[in-house]
Protein backbone atom coordinates (compact mmCIF):
# COMPACT_ATOMS: atom_id res chain seq x y z
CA UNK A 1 -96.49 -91.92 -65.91
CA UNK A 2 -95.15 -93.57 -62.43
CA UNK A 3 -91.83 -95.35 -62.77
CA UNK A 4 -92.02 -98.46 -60.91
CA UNK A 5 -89.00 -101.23 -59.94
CA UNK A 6 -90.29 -103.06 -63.12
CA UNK A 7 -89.54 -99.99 -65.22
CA UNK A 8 -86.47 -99.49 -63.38
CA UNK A 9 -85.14 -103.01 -64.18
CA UNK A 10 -86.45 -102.50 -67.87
CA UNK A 11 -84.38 -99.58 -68.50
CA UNK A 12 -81.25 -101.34 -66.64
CA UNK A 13 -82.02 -104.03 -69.06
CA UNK A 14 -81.80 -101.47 -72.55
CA UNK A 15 -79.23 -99.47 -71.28
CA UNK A 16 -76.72 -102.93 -70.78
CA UNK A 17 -76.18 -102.05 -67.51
CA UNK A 18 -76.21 -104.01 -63.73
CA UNK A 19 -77.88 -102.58 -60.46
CA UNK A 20 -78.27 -104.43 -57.16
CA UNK A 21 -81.26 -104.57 -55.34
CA UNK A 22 -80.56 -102.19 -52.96
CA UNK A 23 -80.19 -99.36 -55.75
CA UNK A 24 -83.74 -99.86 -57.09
CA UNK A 25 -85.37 -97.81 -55.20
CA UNK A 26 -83.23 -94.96 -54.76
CA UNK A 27 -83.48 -95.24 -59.03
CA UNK A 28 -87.00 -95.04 -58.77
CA UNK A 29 -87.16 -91.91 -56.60
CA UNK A 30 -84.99 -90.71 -59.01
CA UNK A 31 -86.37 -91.54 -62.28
CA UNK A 32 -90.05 -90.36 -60.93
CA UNK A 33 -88.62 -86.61 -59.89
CA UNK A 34 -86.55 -86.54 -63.94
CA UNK A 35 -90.27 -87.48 -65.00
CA UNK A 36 -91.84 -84.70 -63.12
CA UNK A 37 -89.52 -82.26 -64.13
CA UNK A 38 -90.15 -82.96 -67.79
CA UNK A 39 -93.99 -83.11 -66.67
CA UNK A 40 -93.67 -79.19 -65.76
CA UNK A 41 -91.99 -78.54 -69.36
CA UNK A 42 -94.80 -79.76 -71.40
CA UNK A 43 -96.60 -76.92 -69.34
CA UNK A 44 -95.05 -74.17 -71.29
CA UNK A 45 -96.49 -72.58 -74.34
CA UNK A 46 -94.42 -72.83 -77.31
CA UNK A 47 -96.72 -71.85 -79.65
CA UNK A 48 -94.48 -69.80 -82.41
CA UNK A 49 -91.29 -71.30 -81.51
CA UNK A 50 -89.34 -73.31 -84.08
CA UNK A 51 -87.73 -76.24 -83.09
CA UNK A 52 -83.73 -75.88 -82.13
CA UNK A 53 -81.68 -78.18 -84.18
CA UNK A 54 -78.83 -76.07 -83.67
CA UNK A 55 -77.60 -73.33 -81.39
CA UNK A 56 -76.70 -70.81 -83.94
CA UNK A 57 -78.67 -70.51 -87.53
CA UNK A 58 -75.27 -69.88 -89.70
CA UNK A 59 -75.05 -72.46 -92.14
CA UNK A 60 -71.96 -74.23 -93.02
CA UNK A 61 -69.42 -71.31 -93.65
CA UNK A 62 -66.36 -72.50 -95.75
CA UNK A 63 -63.04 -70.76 -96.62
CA UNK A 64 -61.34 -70.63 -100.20
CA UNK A 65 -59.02 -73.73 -100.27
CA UNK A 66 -56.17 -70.92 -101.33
CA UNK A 67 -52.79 -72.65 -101.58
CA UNK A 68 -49.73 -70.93 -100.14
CA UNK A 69 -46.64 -71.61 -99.39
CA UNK A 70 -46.02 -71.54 -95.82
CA UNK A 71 -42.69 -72.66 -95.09
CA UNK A 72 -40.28 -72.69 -97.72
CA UNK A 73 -38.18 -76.54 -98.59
CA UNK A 74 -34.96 -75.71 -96.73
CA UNK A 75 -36.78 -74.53 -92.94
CA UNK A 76 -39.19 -78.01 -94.01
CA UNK A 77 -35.79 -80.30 -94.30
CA UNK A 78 -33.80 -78.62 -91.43
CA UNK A 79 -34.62 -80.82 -88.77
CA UNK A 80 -34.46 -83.90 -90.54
CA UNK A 81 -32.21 -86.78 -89.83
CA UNK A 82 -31.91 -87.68 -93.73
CA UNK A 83 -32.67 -85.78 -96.53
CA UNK A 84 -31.05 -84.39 -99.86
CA UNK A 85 -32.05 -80.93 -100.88
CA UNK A 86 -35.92 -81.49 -102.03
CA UNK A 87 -36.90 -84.53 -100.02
CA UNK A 88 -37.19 -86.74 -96.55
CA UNK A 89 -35.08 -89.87 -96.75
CA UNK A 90 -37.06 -92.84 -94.80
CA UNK A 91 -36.82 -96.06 -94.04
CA UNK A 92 -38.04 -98.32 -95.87
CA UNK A 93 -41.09 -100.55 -94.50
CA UNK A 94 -42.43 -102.42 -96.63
CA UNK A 95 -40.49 -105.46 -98.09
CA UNK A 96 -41.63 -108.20 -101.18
């Protein structure tokens, strides 16, 4: 396949973007050698290779949701501005 200015403008057109006039041909230089490149891939043999959907073949590995007590209450509240000895005190927000 030969990208021509039509093609270029087409693709211009899908991808939402602008290009002056002077640009198209540079673009179609451009596009054609991409094309050429991908031309050369198809050339490989890849009989016996699976497709790559991912880079590695582990499958979602999860840890045990364990809970633990990190910090205790009083290093929690002890740079608070407000609080009582369990809790934050906030302001409130939301009025009726």
């Amino acid at each position: 396949m030969k990208i021509d200015q039509q093609t270029v403008y087409k693709v211009a057109d899908l991808a939402r973007i602008e290009i002056a006039a002077n640009e198209v041909d540079t673009l179609t230089v451009e596009m054609n050698k991409i094309l050429t490149f991908m031309e050369k891939l198809n050339e490989l043999d890849t009989t016996g290779v699976k497709p790559l959907v991912y880079m590695n073949e582990s499958a979602n590995v999860w840890r045990e949701d364990v809970v633990k007590q990190e910090i205790d209450t009083v290093d929690g509240l002890k740079n608070a501005a407000r609080h009582n000895e369990s809790f934050f005190f906030v302001p409130k927000i939301i009025e009726k």
